[in-house]
N, C-alpha and C. Protein backbone atom coordinates (compact mmCIF):
# COMPACT_ATOMS: atom_id res chain seq x y z
N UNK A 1 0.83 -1.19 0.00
CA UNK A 1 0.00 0.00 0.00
C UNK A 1 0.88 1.25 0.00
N UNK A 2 0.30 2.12 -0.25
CA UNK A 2 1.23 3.23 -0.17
C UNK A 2 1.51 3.81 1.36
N UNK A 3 2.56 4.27 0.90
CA UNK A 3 3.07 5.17 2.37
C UNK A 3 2.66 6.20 3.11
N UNK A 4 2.18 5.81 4.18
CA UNK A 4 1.32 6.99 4.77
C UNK A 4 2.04 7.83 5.46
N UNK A 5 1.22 9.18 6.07
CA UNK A 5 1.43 10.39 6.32
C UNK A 5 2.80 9.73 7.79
N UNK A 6 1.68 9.29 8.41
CA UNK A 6 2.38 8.71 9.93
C UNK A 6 3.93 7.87 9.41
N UNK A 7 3.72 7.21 8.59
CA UNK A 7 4.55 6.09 8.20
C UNK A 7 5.95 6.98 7.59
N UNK A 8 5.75 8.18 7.03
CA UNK A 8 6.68 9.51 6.65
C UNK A 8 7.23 9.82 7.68
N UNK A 9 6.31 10.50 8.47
CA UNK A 9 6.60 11.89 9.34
C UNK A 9 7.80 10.63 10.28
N UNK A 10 7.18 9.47 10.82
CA UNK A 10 8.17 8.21 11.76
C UNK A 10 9.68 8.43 11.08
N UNK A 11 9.55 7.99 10.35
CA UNK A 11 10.74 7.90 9.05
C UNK A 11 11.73 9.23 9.33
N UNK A 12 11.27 10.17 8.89
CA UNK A 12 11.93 11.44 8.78
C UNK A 12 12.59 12.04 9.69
N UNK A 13 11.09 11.87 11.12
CA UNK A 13 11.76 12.33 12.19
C UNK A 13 12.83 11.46 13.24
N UNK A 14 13.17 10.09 12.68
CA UNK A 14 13.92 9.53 13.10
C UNK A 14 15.32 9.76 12.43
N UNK A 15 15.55 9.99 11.02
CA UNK A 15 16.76 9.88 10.23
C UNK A 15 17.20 11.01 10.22
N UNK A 16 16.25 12.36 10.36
CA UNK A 16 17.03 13.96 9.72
C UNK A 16 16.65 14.16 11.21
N UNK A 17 17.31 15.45 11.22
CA UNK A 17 17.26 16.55 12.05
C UNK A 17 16.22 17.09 12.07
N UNK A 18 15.51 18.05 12.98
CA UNK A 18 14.74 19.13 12.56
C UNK A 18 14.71 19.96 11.89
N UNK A 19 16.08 20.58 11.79
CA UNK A 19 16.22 21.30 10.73
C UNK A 19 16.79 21.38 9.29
N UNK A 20 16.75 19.82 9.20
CA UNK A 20 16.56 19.32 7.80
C UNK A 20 15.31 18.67 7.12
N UNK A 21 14.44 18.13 8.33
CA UNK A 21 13.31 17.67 7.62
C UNK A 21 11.98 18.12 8.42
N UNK A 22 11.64 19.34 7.34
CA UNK A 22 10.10 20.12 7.97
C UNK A 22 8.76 19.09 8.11
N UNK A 23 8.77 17.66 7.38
CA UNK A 23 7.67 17.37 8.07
C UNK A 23 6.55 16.71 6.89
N UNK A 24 5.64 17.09 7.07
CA UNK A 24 4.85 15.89 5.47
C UNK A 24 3.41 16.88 5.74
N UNK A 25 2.68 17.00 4.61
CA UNK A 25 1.64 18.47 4.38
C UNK A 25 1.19 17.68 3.10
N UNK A 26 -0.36 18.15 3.31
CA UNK A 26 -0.97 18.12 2.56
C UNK A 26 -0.94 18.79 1.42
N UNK A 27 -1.96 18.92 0.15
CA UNK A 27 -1.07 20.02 -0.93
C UNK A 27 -1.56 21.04 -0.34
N UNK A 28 -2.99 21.98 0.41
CA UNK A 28 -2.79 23.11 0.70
C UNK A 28 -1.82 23.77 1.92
N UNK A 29 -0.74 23.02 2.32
CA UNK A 29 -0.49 23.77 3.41
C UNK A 29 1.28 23.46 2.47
N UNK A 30 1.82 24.49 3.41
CA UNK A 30 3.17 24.45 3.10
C UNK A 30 3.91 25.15 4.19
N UNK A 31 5.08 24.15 4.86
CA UNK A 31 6.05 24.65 6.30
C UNK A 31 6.49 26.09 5.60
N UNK A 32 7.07 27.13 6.49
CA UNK A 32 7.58 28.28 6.21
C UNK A 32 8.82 28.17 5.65
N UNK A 33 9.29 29.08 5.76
CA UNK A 33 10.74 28.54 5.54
C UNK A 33 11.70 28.94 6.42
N UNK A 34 13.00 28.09 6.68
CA UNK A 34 13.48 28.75 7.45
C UNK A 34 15.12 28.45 6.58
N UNK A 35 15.93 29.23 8.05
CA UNK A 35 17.14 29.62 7.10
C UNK A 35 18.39 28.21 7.31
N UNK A 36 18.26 27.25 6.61
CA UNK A 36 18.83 25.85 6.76
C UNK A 36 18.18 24.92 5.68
N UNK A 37 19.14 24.08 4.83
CA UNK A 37 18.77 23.73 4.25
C UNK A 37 17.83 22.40 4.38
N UNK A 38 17.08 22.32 4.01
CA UNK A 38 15.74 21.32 4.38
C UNK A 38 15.43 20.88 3.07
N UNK A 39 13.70 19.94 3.61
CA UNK A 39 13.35 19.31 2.80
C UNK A 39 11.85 18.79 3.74
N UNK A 40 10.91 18.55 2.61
CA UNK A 40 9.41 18.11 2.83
C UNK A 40 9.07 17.75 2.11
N UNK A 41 7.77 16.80 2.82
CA UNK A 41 7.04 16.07 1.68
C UNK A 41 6.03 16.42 2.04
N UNK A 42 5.17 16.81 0.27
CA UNK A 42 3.68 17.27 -0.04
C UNK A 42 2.91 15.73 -0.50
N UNK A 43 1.60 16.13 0.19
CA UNK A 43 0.65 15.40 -0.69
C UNK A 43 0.19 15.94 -1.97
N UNK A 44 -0.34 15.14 -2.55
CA UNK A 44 -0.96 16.26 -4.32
C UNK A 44 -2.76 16.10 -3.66
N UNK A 45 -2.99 15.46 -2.66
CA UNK A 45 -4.18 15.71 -2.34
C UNK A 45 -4.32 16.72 -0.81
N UNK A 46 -5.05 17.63 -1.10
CA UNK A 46 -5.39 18.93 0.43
C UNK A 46 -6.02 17.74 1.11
N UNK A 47 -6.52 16.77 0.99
CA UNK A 47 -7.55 16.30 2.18
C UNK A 47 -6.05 15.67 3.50
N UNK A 48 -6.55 15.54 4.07
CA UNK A 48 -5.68 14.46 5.22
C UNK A 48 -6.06 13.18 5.24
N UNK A 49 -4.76 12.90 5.25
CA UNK A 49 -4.61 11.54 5.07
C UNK A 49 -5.14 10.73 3.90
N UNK A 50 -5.51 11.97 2.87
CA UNK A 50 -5.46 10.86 1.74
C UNK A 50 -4.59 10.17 1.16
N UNK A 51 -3.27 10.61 1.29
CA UNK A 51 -1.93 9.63 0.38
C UNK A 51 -2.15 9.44 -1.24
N UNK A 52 -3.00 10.32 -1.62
CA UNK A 52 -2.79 10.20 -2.66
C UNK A 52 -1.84 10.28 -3.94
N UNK A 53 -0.40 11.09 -3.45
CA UNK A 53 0.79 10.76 -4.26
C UNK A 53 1.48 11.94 -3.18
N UNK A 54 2.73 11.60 -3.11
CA UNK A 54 3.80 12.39 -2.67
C UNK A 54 4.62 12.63 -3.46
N UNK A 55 5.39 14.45 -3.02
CA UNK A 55 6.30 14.90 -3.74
C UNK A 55 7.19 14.90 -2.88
N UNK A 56 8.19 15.56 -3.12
CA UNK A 56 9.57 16.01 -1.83
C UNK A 56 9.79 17.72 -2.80
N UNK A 57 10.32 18.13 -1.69
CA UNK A 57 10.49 19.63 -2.31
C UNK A 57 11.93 19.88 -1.15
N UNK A 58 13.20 20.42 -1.82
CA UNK A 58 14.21 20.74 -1.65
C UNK A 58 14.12 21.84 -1.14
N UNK A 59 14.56 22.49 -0.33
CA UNK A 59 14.60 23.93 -0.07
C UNK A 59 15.96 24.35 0.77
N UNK A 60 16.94 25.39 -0.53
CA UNK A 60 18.10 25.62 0.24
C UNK A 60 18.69 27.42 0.42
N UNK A 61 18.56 27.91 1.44
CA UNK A 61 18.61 29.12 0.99
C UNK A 61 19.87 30.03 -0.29
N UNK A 62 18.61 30.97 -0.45
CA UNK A 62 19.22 31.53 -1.44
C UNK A 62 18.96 30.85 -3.58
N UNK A 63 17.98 29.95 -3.20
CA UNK A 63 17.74 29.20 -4.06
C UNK A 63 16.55 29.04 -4.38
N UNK A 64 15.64 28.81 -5.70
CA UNK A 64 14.82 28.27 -5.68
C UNK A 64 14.47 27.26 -4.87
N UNK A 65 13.41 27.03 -4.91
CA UNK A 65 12.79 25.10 -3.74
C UNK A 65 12.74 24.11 -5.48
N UNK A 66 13.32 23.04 -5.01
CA UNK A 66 13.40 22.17 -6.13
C UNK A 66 12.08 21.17 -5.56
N UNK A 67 11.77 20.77 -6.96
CA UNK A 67 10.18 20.15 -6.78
C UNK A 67 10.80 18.25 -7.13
N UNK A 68 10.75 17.19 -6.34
CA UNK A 68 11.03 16.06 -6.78
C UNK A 68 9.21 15.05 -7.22
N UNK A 69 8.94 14.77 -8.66
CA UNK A 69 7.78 13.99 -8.21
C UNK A 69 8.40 12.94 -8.61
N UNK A 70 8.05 11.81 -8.98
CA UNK A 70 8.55 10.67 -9.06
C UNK A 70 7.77 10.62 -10.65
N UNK A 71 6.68 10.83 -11.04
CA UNK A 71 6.04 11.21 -12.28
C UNK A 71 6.40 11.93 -13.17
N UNK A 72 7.72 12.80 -12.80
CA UNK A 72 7.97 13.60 -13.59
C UNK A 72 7.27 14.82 -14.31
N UNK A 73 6.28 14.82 -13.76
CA UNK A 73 5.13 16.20 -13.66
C UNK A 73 5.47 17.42 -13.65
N UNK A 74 5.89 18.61 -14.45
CA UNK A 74 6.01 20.06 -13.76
C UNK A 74 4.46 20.13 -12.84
N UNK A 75 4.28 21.11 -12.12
CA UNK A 75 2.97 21.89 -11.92
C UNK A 75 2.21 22.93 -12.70
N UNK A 76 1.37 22.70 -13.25
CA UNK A 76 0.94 23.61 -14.08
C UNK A 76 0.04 24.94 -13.57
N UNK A 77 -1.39 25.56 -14.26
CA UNK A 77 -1.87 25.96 -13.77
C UNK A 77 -3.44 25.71 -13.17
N UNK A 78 -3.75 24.11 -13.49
CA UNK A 78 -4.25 23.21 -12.97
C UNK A 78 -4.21 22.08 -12.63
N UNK A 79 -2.70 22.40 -12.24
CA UNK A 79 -2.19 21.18 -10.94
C UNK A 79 -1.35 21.47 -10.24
N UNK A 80 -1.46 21.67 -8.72
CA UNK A 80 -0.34 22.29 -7.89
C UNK A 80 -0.21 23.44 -8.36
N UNK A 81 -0.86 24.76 -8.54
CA UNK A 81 -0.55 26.00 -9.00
C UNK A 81 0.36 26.31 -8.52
N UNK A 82 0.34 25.99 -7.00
CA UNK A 82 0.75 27.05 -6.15
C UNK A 82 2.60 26.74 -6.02
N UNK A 83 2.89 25.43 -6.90
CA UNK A 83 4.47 24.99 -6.81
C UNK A 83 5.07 25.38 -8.29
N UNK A 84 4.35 26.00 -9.39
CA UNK A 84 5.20 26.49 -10.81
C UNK A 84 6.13 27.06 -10.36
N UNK A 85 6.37 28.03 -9.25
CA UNK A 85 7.94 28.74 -9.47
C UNK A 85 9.09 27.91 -8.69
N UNK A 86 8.63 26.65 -8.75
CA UNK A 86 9.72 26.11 -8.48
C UNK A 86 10.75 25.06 -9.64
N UNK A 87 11.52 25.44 -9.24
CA UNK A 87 12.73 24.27 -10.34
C UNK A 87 12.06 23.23 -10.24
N UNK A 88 12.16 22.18 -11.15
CA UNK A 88 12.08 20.92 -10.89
C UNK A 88 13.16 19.55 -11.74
N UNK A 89 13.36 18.73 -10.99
CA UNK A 89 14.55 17.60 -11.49
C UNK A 89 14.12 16.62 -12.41
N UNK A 90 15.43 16.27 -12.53
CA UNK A 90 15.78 15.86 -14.26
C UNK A 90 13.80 15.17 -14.86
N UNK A 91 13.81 15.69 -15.84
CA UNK A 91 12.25 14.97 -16.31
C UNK A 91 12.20 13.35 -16.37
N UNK A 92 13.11 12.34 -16.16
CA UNK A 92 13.45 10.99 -16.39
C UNK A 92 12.00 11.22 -15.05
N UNK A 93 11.19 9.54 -15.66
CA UNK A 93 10.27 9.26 -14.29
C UNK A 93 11.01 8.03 -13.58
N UNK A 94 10.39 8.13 -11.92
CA UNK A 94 11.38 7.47 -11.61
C UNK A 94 10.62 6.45 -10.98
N UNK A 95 9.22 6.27 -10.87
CA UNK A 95 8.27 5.23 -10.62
C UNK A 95 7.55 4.62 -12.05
N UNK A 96 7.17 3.80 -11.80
CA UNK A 96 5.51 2.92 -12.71
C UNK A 96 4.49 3.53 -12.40
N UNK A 97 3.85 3.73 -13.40
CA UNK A 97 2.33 3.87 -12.97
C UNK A 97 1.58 3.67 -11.52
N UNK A 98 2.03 2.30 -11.91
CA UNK A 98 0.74 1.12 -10.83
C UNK A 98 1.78 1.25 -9.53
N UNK A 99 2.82 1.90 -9.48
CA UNK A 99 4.49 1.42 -8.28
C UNK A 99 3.40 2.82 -7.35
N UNK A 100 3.11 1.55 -5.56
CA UNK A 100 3.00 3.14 -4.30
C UNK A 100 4.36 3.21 -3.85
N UNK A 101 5.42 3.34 -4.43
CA UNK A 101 6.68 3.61 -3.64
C UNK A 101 6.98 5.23 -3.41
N UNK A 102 6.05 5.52 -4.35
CA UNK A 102 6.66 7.79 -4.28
C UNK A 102 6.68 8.08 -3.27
N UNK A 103 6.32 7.41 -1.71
CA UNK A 103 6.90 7.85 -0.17
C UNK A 103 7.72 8.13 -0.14
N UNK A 104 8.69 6.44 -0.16
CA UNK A 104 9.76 5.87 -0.05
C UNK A 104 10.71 6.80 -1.06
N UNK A 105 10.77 7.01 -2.20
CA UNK A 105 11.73 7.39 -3.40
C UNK A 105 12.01 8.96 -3.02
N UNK A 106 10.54 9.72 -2.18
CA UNK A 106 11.02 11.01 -2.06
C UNK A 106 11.67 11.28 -0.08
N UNK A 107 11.80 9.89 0.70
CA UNK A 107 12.65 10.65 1.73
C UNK A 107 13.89 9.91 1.14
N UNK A 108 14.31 9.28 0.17
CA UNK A 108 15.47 8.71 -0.72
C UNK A 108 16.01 10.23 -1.26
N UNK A 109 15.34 10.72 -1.70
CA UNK A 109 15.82 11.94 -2.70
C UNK A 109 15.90 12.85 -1.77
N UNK A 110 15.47 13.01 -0.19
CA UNK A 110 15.84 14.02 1.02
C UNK A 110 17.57 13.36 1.27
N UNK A 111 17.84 12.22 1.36
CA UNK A 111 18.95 12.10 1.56
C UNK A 111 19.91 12.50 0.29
N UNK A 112 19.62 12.38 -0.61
CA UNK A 112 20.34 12.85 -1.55
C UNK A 112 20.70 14.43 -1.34
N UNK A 113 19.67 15.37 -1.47
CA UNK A 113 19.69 16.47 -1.37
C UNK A 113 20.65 16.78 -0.09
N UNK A 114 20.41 16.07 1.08
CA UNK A 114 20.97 16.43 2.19
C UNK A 114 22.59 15.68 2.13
N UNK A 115 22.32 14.87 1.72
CA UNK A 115 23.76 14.07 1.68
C UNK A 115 25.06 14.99 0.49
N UNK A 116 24.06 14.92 -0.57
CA UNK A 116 25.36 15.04 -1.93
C UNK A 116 24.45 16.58 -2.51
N UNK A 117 23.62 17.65 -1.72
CA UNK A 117 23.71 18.60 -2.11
C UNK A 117 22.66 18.80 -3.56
N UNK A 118 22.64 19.87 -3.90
CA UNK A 118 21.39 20.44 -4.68
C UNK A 118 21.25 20.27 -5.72
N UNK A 119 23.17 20.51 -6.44
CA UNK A 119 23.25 20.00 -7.97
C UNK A 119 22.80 18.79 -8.14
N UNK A 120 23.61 17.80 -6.84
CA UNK A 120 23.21 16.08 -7.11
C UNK A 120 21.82 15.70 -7.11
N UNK A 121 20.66 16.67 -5.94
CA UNK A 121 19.70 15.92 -6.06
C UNK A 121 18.96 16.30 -7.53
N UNK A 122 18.76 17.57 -8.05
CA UNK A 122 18.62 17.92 -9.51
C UNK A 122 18.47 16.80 -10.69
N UNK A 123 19.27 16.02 -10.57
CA UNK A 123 19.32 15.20 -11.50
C UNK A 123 18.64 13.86 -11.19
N UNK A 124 18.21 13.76 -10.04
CA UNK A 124 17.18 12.57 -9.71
C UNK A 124 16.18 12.77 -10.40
């Protein structure tokens, strides 16, 4: 099944710091920002606890927020409006269709970002 909200936030807040990993949000809400480089995961659904697909979003100051979906999706202006001004990485998709792993693949791509930095995660 896919990876839930609880099954994230466990995950995250066990492996990062606080002030590397803001936490898991639905699509209308979004953590502030603060001045350290981080990382979160969005739902593409506002409800709670729907799980209906997760993104990861990079955020390093002084930088755009890099958008990771696993679909390879930009945001348009009827989908995720509210994430177009963000960069987003390499267009290669990096799930199946039918694959619930986009939890899993985007606190993978928090370690990247956090591990090997902004250029490296870019190209995921």
């Amino acid at each position: 099944s896919t990876t839930s909200t609880t099954d994230l936030e466990q995950y995250g807040y066990r492996h990062f710091s606080p002030l590397q990993f803001q936490g898991v949000f639905p699509a209308n809400k979004t953590p502030d920002r603060i001045q350290h480089r981080s990382f979160y995961i969005q739902n593409t659904s506002s409800e709670p606890g729907a799980n209906a697909h997760w993104l990861a979003v990079a955020r390093q100051p002084g930088e755009r927020d890099l958008l990771f979906d696993t679909f390879a999706r930009p945001p348009s202006a009827t989908w995720l409006p509210h994430l177009q001004h963000m960069e987003t990485t390499d267009p290669d998709v990096n799930q199946e269709e039918h694959s619930r792993r986009c939890g899993q693949l985007c606190l993978a791509f928090g370690h990247v970002f956090l591990n090997h930095g902004r250029h490296v995660a870019a190209m995921c």
